[in-house]
Protein backbone atom coordinates (compact mmCIF):
# COMPACT_ATOMS: atom_id res chain seq x y z
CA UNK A 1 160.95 -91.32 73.38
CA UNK A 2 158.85 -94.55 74.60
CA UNK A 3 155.20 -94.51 73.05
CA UNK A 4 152.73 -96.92 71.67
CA UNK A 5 153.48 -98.85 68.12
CA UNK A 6 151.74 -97.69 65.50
CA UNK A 7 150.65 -99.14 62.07
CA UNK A 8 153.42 -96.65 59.68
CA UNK A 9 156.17 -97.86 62.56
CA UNK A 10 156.26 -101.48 60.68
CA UNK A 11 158.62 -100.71 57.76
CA UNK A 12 161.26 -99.07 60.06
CA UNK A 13 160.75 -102.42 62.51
CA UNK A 14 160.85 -104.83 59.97
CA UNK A 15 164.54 -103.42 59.18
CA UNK A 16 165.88 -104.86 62.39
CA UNK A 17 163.06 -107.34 63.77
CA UNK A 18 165.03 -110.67 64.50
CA UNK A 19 161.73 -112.61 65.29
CA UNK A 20 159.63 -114.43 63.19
CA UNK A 21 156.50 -113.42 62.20
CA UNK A 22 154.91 -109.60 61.62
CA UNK A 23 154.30 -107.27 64.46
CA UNK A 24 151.16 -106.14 62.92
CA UNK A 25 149.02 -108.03 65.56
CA UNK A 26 151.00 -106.59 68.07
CA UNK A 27 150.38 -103.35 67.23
CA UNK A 28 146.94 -104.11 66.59
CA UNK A 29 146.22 -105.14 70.24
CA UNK A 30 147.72 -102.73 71.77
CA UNK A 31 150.84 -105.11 72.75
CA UNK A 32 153.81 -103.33 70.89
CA UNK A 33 156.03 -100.15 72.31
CA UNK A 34 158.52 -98.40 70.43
CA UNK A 35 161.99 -96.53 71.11
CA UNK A 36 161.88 -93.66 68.93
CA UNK A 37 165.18 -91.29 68.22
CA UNK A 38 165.13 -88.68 66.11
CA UNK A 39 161.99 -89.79 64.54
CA UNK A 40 163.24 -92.84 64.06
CA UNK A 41 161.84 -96.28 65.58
CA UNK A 42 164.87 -97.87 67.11
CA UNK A 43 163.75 -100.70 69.56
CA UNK A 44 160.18 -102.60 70.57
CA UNK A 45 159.13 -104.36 73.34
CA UNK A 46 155.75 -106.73 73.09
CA UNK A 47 153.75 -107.78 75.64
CA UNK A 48 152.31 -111.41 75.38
CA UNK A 49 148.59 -111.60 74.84
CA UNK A 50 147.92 -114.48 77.00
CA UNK A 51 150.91 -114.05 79.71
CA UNK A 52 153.03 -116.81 81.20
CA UNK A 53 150.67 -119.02 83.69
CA UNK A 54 148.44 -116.34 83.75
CA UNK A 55 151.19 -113.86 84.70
CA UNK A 56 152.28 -111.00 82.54
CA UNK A 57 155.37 -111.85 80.10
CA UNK A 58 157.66 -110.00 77.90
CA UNK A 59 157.28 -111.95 74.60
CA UNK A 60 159.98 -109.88 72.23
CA UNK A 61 162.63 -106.99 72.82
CA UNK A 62 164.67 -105.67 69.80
CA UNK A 63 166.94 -102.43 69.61
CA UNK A 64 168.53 -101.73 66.25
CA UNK A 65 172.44 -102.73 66.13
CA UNK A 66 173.19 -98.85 66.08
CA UNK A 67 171.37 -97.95 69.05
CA UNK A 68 172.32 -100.80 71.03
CA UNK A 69 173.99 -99.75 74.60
CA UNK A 70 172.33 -96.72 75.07
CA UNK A 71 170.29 -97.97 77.63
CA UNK A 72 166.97 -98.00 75.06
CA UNK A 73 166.30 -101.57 75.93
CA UNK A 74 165.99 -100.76 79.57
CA UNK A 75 163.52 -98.25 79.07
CA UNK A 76 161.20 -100.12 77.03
CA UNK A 77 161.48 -103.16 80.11
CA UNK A 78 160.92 -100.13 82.54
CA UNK A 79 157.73 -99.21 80.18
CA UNK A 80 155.93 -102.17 80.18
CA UNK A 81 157.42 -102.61 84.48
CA UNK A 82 155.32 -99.50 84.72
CA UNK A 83 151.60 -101.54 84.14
CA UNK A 84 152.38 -104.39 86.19
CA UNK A 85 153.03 -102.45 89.71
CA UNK A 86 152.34 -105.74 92.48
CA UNK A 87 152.63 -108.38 90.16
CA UNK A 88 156.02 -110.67 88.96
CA UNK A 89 156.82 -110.22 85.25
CA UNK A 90 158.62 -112.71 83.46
CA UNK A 91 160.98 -112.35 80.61
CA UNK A 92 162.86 -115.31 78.20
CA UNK A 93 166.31 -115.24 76.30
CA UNK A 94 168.67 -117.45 74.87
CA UNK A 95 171.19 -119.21 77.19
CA UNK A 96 173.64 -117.42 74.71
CA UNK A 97 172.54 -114.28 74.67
CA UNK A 98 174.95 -113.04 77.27
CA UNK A 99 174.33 -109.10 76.26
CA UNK A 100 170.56 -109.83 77.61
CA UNK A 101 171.34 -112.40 80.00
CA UNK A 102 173.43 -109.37 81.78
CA UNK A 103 170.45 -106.57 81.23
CA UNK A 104 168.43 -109.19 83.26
CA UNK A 105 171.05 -109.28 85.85
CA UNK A 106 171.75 -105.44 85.87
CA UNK A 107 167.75 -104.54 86.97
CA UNK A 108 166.88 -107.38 89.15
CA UNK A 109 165.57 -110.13 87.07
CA UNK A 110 165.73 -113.57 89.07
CA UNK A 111 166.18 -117.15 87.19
CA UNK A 112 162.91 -119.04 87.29
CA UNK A 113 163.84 -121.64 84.85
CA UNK A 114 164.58 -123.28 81.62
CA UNK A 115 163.35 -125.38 78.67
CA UNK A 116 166.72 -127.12 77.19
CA UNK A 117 167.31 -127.44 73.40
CA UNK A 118 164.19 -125.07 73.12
CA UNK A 119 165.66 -122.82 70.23
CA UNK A 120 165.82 -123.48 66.92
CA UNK A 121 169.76 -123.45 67.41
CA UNK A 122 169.49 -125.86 69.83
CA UNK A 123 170.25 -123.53 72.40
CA UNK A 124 168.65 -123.31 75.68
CA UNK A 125 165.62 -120.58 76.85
CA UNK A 126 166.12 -119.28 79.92
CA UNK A 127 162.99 -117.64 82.28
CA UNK A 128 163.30 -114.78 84.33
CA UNK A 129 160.97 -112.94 86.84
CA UNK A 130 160.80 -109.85 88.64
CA UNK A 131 158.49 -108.81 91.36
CA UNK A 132 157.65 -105.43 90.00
CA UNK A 133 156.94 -102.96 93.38
């Protein structure tokens, strides 16, 4: 099930949150959705407050190592898709996340470009956009 975050979903996210910070804000304003499976919070999507250049961006996406592959992640994009009918969305990754990098691919996410040596790791963060219909 996809619904809202709410305030008693934080211990179960903090167990597999890979992001700095505390999603408390998040879920605060209204930015954080949750995969749920068997009453169990298993993946969040948030929503960045301000955007990208004014347009609406995907700021985090996290699905528990269990759950991963079971097409949870796509729902949660499709969930937040869902409020931006006629506008482009835009989403960031990792240059090496190649399990993401291929999601993107798989539902129709388009390169828009890329900040080099923009990750901690030194790795590279890659922009993509989609023109959600």
């Amino acid at each position: 099930m996809i619904r809202q975050g709410r305030h008693q979903d934080l211990d179960q996210i903090t167990a597999f949150d890979c992001f700095a910070g505390y999603r408390s804000t998040e879920i605060q304003d209204g930015r954080l959705t949750v995969a749920e499976e068997n009453g169990n919070v298993v993946g969040f999507i948030v929503e960045s407050l301000k955007g990208l250049l004014g347009r609406p961006y995907i700021e985090y996406l996290a699905i528990a190592n269990h759950c991963r592959r079971k097409g949870l992640a796509v729902k949660l994009i499709q969930a937040i898709e869902s409020k931006h009918t006629g506008n482009k969305l835009f989403i960031s990754t990792e240059a090496t996340n190649t399990a993401m990098l291929n999601l993107l691919k798989k539902e129709g996410y388009k390169m828009s470009g890329q900040i080099a040596n923009a990750n901690i790791s030194g790795a590279d963060e890659l922009y993509f956009f989609k023109d959600i219909i």
